[in-house]
N, C-alpha and C. Protein backbone atom coordinates (compact mmCIF):
# COMPACT_ATOMS: atom_id res chain seq x y z
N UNK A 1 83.00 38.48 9.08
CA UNK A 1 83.51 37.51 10.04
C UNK A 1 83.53 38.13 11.43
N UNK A 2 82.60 37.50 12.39
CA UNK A 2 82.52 38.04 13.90
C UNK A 2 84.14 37.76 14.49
N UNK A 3 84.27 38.35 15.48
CA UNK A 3 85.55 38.15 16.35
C UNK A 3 85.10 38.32 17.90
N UNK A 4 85.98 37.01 18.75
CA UNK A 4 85.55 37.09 20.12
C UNK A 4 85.65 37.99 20.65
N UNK A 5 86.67 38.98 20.35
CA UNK A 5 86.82 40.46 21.19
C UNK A 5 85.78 41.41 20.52
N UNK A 6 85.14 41.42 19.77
CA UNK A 6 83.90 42.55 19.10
C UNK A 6 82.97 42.81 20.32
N UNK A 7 82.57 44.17 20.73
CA UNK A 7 81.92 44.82 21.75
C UNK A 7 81.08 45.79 20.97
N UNK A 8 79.53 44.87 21.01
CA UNK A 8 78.74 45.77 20.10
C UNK A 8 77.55 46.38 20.90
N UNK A 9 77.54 45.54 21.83
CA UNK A 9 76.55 45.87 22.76
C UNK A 9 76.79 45.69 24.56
N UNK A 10 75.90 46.18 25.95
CA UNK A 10 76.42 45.85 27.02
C UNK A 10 75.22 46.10 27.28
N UNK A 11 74.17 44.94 28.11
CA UNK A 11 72.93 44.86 28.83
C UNK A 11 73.31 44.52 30.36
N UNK A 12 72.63 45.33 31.56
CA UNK A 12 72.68 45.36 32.26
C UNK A 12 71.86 45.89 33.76
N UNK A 13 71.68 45.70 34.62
CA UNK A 13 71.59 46.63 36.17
C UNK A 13 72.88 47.95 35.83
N UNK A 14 72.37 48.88 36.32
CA UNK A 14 73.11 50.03 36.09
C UNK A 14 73.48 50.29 37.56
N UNK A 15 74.28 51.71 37.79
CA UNK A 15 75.02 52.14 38.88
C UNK A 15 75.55 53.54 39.21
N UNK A 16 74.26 54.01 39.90
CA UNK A 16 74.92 55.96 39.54
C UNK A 16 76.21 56.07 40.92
N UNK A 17 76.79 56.59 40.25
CA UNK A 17 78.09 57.33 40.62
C UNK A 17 77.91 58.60 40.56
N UNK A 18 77.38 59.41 42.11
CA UNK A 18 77.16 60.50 41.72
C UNK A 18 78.42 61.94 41.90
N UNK A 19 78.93 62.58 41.08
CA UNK A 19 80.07 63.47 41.53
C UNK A 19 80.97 64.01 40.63
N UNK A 20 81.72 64.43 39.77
CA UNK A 20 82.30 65.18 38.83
C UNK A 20 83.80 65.44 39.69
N UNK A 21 84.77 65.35 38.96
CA UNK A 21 86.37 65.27 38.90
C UNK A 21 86.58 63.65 39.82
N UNK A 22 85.74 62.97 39.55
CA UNK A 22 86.28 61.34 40.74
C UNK A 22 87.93 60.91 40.10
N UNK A 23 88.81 61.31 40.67
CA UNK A 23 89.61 60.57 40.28
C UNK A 23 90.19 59.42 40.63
N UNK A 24 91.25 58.77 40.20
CA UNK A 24 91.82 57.68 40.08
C UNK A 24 92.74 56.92 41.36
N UNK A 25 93.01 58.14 42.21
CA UNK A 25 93.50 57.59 43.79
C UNK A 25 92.46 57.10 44.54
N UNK A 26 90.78 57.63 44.07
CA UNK A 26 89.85 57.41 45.13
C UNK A 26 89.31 56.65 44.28
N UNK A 27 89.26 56.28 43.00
CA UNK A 27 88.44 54.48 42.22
C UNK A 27 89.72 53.84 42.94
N UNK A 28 91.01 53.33 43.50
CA UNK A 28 91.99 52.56 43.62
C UNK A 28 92.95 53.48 44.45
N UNK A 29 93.00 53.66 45.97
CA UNK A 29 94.09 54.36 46.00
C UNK A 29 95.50 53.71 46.39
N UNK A 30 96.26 54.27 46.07
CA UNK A 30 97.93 54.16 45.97
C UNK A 30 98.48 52.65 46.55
N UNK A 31 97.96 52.68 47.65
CA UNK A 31 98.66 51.63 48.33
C UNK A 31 98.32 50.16 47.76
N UNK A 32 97.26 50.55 47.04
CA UNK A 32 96.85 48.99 46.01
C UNK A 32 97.58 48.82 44.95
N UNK A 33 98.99 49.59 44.61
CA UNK A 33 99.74 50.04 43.51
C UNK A 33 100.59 48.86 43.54
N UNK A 34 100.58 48.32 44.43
CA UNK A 34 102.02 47.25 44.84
C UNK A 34 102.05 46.11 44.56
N UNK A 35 101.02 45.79 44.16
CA UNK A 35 100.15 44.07 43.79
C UNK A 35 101.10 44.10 42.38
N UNK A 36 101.62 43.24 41.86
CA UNK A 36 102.01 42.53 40.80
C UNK A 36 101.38 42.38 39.37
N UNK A 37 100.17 41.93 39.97
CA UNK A 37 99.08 41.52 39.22
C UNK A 37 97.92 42.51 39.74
N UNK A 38 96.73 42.01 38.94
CA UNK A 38 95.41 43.43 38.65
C UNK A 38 94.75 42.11 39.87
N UNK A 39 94.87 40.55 40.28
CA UNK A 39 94.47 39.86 40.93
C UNK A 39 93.91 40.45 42.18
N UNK A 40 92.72 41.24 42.68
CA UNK A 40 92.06 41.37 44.10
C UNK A 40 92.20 42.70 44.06
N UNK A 41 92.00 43.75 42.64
CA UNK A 41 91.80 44.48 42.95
C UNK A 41 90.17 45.45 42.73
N UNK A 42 89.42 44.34 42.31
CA UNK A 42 87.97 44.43 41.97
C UNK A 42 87.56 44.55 43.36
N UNK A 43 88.34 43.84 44.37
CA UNK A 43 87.46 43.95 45.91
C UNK A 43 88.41 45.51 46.58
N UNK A 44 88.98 46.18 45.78
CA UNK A 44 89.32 47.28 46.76
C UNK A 44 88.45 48.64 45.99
N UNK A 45 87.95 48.20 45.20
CA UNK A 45 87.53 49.70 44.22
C UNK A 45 87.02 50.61 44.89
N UNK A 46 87.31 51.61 45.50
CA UNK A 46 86.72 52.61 45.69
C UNK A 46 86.82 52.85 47.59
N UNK A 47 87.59 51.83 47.89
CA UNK A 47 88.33 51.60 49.02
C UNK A 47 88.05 52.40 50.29
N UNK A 48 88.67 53.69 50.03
CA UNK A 48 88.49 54.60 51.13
C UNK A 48 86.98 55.52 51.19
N UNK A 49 86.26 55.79 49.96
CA UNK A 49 85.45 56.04 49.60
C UNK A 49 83.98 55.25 50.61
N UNK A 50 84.29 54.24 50.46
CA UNK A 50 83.23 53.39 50.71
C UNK A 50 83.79 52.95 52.44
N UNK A 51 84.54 52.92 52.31
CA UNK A 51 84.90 53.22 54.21
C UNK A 51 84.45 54.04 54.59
N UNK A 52 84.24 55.40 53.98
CA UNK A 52 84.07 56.80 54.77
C UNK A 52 82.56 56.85 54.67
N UNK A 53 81.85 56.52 53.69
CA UNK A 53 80.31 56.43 53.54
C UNK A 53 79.84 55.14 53.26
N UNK A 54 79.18 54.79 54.12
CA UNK A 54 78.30 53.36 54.38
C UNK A 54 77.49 53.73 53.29
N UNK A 55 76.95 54.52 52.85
CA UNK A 55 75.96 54.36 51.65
C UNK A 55 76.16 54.61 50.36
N UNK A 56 77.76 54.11 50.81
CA UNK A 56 78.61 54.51 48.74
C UNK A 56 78.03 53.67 48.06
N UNK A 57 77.51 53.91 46.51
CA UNK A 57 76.89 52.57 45.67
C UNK A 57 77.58 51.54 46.00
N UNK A 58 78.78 51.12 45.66
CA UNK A 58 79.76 50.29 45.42
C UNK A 58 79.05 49.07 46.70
N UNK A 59 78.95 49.62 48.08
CA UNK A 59 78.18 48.98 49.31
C UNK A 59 77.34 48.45 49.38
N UNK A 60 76.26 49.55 48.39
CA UNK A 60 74.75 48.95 48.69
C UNK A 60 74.72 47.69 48.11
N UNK A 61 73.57 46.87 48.29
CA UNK A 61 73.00 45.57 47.97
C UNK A 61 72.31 45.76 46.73
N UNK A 62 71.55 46.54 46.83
CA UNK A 62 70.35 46.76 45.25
C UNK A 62 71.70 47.26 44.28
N UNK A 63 72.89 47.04 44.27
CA UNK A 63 73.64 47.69 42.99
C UNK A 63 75.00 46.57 42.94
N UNK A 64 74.99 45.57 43.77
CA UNK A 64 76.12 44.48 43.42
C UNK A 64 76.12 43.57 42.34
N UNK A 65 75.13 43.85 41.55
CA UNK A 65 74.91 43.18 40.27
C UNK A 65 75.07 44.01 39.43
N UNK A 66 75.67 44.84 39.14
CA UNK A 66 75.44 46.24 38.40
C UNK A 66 76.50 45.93 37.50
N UNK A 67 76.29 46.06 36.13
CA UNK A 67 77.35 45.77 34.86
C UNK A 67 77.42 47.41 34.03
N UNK A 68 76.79 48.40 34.72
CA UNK A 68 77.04 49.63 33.51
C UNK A 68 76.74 50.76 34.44
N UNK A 69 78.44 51.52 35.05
CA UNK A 69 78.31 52.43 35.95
C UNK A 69 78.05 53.85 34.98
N UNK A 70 77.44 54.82 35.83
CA UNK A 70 76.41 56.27 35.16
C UNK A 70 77.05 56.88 36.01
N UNK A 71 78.22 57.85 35.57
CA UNK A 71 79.18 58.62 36.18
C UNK A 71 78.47 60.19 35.31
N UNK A 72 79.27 60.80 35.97
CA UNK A 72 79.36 62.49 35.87
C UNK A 72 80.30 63.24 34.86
N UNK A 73 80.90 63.84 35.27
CA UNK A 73 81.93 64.82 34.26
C UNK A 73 83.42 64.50 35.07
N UNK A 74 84.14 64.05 34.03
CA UNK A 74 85.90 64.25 34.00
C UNK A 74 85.90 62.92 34.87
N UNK A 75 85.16 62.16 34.64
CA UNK A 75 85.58 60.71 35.62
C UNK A 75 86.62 60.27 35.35
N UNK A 76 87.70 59.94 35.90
CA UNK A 76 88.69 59.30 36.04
C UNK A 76 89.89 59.85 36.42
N UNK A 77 89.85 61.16 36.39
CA UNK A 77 90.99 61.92 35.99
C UNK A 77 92.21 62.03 37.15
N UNK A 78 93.22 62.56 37.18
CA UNK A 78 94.40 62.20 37.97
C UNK A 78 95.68 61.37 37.54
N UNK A 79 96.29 60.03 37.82
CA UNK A 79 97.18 59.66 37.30
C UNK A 79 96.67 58.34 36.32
N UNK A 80 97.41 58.33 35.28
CA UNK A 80 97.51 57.56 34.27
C UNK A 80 97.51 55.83 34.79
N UNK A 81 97.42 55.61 36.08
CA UNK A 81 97.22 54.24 36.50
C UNK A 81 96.32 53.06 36.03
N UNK A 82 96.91 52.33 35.19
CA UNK A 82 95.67 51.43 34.47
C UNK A 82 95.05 50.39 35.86
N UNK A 83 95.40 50.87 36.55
CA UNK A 83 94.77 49.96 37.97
C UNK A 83 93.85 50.24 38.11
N UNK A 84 93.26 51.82 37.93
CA UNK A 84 91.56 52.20 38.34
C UNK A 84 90.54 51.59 37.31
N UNK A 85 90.72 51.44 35.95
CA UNK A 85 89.62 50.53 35.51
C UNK A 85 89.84 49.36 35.34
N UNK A 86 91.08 48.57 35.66
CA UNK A 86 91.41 47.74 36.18
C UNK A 86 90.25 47.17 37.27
N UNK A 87 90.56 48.19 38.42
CA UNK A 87 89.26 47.29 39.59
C UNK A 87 87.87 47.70 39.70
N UNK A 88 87.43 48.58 38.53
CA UNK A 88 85.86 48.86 38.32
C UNK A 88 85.87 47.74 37.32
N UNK A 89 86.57 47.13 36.26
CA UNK A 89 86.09 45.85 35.23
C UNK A 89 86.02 44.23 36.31
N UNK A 90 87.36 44.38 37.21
CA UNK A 90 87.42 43.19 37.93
C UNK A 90 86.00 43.22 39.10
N UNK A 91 85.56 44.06 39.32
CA UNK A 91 84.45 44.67 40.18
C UNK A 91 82.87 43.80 39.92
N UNK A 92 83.46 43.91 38.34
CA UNK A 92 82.37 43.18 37.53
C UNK A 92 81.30 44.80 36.57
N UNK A 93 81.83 45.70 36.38
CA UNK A 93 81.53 46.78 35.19
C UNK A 93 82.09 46.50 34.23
N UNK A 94 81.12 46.47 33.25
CA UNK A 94 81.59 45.99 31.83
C UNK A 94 81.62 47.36 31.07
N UNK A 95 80.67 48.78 31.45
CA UNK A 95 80.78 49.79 30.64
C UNK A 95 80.12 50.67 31.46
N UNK A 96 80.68 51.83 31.15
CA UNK A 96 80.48 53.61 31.61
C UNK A 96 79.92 54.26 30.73
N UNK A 97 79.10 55.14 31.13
CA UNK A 97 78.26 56.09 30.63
C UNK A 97 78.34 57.20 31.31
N UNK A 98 79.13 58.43 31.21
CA UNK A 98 79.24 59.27 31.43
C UNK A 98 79.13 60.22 30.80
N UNK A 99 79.35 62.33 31.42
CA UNK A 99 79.67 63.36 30.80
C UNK A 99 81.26 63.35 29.98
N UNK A 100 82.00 63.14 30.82
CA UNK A 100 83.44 63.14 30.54
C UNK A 100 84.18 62.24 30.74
N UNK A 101 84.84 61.98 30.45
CA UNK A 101 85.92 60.94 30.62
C UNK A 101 87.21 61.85 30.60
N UNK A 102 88.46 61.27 31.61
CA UNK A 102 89.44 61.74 31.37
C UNK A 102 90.18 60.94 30.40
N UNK A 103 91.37 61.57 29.32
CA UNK A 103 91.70 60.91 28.87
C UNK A 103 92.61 59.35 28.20
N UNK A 104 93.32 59.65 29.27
CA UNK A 104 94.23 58.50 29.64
C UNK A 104 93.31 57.47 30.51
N UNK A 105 92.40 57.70 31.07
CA UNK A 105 91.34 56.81 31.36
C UNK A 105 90.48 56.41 30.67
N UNK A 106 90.02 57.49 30.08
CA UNK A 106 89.28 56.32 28.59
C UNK A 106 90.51 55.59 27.82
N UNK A 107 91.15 55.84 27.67
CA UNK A 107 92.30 54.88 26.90
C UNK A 107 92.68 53.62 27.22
N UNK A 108 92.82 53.83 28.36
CA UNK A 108 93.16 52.26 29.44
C UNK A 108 91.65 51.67 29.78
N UNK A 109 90.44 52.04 29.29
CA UNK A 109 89.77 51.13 29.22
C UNK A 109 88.84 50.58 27.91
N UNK A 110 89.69 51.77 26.83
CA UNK A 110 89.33 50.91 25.25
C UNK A 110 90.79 49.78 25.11
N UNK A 111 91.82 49.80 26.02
CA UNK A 111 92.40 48.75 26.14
C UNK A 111 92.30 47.62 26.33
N UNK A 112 91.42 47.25 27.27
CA UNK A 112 90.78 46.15 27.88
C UNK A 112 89.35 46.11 27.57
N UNK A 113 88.43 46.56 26.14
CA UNK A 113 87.88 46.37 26.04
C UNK A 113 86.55 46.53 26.68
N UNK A 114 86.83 47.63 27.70
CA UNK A 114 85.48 48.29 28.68
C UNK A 114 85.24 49.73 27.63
N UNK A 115 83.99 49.96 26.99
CA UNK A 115 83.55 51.08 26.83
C UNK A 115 82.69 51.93 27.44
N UNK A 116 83.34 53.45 27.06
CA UNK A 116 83.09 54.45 27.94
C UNK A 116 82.79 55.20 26.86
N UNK A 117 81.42 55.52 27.10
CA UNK A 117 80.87 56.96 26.23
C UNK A 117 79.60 57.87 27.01
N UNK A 118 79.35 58.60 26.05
CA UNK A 118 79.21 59.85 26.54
C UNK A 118 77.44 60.50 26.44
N UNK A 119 77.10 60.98 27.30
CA UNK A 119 76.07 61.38 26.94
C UNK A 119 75.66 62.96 27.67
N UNK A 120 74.63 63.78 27.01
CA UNK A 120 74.43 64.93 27.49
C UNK A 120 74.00 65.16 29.31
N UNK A 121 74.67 66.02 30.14
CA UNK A 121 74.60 66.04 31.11
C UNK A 121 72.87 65.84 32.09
N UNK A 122 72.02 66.21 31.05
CA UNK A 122 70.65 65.45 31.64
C UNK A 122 70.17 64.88 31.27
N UNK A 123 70.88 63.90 30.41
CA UNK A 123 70.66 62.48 29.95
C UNK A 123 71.28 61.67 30.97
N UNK A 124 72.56 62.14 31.73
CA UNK A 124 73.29 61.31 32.19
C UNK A 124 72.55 61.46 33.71
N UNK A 125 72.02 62.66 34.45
CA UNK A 125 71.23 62.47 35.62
C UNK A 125 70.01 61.75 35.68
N UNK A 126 69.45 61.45 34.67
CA UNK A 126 68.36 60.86 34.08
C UNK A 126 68.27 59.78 34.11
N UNK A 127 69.34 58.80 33.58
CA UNK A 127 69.68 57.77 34.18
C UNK A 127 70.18 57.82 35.69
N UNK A 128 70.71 58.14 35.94
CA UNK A 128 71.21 58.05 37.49
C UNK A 128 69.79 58.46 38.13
N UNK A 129 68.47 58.73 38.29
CA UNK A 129 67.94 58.59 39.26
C UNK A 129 66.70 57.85 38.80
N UNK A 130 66.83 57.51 37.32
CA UNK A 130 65.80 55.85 36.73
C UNK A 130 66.46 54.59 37.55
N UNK A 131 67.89 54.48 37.61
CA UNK A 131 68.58 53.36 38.52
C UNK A 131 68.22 53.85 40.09
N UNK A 132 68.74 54.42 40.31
CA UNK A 132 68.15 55.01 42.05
C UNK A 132 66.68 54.54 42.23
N UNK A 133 65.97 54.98 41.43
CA UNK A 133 64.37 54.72 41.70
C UNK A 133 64.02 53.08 41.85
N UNK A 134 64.94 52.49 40.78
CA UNK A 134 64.68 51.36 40.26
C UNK A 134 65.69 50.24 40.11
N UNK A 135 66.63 49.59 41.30
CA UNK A 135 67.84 49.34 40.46
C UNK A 135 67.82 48.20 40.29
N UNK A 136 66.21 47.44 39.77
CA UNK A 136 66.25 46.12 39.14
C UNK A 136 66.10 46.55 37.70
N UNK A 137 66.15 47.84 37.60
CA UNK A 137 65.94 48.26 35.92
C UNK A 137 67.17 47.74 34.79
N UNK A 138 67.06 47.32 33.82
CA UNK A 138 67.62 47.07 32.72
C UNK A 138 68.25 47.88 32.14
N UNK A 139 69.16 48.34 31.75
CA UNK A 139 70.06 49.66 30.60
C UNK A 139 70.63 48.38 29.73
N UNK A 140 70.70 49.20 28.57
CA UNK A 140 71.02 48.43 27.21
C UNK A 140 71.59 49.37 26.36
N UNK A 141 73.28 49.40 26.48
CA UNK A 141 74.07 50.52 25.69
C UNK A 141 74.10 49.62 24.23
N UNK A 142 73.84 50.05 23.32
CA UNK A 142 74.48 49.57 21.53
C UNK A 142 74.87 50.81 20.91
N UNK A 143 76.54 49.94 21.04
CA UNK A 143 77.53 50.48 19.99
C UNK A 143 77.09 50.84 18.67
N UNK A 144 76.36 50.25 17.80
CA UNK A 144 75.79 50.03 16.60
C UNK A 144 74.83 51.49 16.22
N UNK A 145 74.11 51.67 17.10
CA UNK A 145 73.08 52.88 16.83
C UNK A 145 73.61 53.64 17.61
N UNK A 146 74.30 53.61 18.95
CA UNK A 146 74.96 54.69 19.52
C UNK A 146 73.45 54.93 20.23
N UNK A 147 72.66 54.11 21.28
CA UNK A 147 72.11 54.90 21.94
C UNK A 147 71.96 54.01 22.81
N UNK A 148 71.31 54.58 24.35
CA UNK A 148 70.91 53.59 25.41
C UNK A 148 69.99 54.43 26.42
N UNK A 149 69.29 52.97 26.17
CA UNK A 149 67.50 52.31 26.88
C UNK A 149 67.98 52.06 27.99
N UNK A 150 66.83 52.63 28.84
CA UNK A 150 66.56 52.07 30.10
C UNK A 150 64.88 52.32 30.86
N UNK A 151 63.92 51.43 30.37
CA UNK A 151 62.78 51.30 30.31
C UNK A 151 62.42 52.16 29.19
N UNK A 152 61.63 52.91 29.66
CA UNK A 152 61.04 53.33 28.26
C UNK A 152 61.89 55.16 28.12
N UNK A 153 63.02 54.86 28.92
CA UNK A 153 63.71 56.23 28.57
C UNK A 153 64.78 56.40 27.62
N UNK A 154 65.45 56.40 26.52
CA UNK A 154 66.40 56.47 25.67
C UNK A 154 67.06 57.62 24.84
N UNK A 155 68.27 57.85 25.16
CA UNK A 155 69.11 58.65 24.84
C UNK A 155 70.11 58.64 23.92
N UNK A 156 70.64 59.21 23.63
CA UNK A 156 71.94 59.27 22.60
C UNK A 156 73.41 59.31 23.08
N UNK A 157 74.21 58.82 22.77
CA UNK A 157 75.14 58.65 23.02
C UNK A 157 76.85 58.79 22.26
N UNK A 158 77.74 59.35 23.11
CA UNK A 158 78.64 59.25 21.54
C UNK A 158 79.85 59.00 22.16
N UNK A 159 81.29 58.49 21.24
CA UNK A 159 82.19 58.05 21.48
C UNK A 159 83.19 58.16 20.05
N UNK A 160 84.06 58.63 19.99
CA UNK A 160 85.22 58.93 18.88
C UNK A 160 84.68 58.06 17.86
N UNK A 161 85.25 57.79 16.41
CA UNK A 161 84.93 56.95 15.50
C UNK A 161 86.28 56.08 15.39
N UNK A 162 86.98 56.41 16.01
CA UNK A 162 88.00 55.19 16.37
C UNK A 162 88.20 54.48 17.28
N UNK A 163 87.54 54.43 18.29
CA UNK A 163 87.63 53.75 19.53
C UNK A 163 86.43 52.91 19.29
N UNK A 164 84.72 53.27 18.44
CA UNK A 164 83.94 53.07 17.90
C UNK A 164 84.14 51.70 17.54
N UNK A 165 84.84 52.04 16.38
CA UNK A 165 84.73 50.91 15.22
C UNK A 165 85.92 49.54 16.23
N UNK A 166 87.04 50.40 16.29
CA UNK A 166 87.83 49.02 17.47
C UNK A 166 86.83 47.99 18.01
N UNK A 167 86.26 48.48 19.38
CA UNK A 167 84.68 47.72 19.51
C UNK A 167 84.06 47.01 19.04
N UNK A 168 83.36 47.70 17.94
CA UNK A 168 82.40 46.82 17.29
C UNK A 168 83.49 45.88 16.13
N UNK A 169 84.97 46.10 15.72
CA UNK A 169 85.04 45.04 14.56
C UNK A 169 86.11 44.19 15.53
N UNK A 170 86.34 44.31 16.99
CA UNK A 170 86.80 43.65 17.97
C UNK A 170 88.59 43.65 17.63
N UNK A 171 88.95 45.21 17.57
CA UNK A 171 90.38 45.32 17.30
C UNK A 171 90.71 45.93 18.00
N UNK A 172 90.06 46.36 18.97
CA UNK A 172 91.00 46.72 20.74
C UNK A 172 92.05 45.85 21.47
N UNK A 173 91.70 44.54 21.21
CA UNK A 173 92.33 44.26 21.98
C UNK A 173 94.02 43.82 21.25
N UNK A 174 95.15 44.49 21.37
CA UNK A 174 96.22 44.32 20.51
C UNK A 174 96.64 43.25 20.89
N UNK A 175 96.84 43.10 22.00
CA UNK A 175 97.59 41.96 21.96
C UNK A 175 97.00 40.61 21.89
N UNK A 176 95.79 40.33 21.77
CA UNK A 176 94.84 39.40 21.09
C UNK A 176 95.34 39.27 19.33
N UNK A 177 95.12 40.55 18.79
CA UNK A 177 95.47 41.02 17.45
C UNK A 177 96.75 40.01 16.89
N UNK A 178 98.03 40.82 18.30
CA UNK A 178 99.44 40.00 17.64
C UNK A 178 99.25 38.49 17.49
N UNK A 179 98.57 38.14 18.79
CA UNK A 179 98.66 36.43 18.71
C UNK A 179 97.70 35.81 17.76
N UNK A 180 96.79 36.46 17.02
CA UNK A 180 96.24 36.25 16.03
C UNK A 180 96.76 35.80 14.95
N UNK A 181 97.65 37.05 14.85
CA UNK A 181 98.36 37.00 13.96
C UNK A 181 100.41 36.49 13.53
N UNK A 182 100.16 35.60 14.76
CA UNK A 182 101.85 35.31 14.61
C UNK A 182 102.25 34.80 13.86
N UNK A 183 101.36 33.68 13.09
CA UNK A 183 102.38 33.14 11.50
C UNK A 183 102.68 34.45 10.72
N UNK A 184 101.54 35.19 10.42
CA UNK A 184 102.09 36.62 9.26
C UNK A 184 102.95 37.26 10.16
N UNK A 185 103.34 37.52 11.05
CA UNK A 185 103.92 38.34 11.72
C UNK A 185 105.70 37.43 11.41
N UNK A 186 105.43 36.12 11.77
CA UNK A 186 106.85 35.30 11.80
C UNK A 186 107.29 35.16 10.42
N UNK A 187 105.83 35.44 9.38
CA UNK A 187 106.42 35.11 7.98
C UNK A 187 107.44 36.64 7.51
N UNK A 188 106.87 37.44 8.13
CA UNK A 188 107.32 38.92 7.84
C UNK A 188 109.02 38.89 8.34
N UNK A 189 108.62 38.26 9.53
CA UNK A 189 109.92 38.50 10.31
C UNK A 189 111.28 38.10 9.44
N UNK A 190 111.01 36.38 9.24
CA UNK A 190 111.71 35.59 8.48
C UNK A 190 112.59 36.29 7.53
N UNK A 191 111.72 37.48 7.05
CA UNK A 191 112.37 38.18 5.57
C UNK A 191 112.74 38.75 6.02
N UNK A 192 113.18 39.60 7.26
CA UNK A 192 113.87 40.87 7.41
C UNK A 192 115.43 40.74 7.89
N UNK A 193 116.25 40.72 7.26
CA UNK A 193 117.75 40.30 7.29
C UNK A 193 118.29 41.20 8.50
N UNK A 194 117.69 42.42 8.77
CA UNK A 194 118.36 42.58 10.26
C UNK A 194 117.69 41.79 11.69
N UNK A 195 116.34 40.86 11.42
CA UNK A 195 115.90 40.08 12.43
C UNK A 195 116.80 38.58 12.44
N UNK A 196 116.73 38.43 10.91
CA UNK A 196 117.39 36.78 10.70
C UNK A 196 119.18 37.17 10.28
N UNK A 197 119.79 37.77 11.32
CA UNK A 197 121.45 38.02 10.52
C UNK A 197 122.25 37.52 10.57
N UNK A 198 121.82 36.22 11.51
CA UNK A 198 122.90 35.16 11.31
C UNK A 198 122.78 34.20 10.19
N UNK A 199 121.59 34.53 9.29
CA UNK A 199 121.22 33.41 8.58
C UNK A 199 122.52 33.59 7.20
């Protein structure tokens, strides 16, 4: 039985991100912390970054269609803010391909259903200058075989076997899960005499 949250595959325009330790003040910095909601923060991603260099990807034109950013080593790393893949998904990135991931950043984005995996460090420049050369080119990550195409170049790829399978049998998303499941959840409840104690 398929499920709407199942993430088995991500076809796309790609997006090199070129640089190692990027952290999480400079994908979103601080002062975007204050918003309520994740609402408008796809238009600040990378904020100061792309102020300071007119020729940050995020800017260019040949990469505003781009659904699968090609990062470096330890991307994300810094504070635990689910705001930074927050405004690379609202941005319109559906998935990362990187050396590293930090960890609390890959976490907050097998939360929301953005996958991030991994590939050998000249696999991962490899792509980043097939998109540079080319950035009407196609990349095609599958969860399923664990590898990703981009013309006739293809690599291997890897990602935990639990964050894996979440993905592909579409059980990342929990709180999709609970509301799935609220009659068994209310039937459970019903029986538990310290939930029902006035009964």
């Amino acid at each position: 039985m398929s499920s709407a949250s199942q993430v088995s595959a991500v076809s796309g325009k790609g997006m090199p991100l070129v640089g190692n330790d990027i952290d999480t003040d400079r994908i979103i910095p601080a002062r975007f912390l204050r918003s309520v909601t994740f609402d408008g923060l796809g238009e600040q991603v990378f904020a100061d970054d792309r102020q300071q260099l007119s020729d940050h990807p995020f800017n260019q034109s040949q990469f505003q269609n781009a659904e699968l950013l090609l990062v470096n080593r330890n991307f994300g790393c810094g504070s635990s803010r689910e705001h930074a893949p927050q405004a690379i998904a609202r941005w319109g990135i559906k998935a990362l391909i990187g050396e590293s991931f930090a960890e609390i950043f890959f976490g907050n984005c097998v939360a929301m259903g953005v996958p991030c995996v991994t590939a050998a460090a000249e696999d991962v420049s490899t792509l980043q200058l097939l998109v540079t050369a080319d950035p009407t080119l196609s990349l095609s990550l599958d969860l399923a075989s664990m590898t990703v195409k981009a013309g006739d170049f293809s690599c291997s790829v890897e990602m935990g076997a639990g964050p894996r399978q979440m993905f592909l049998n579409g059980t990342w998303d929990a709180c999709g899960q609970l509301v799935a499941q609220a009659d068994a959840i209310g039937e459970t409840a019903s029986q538990l005499p310290y939930v029902n104690w006035a009964a």
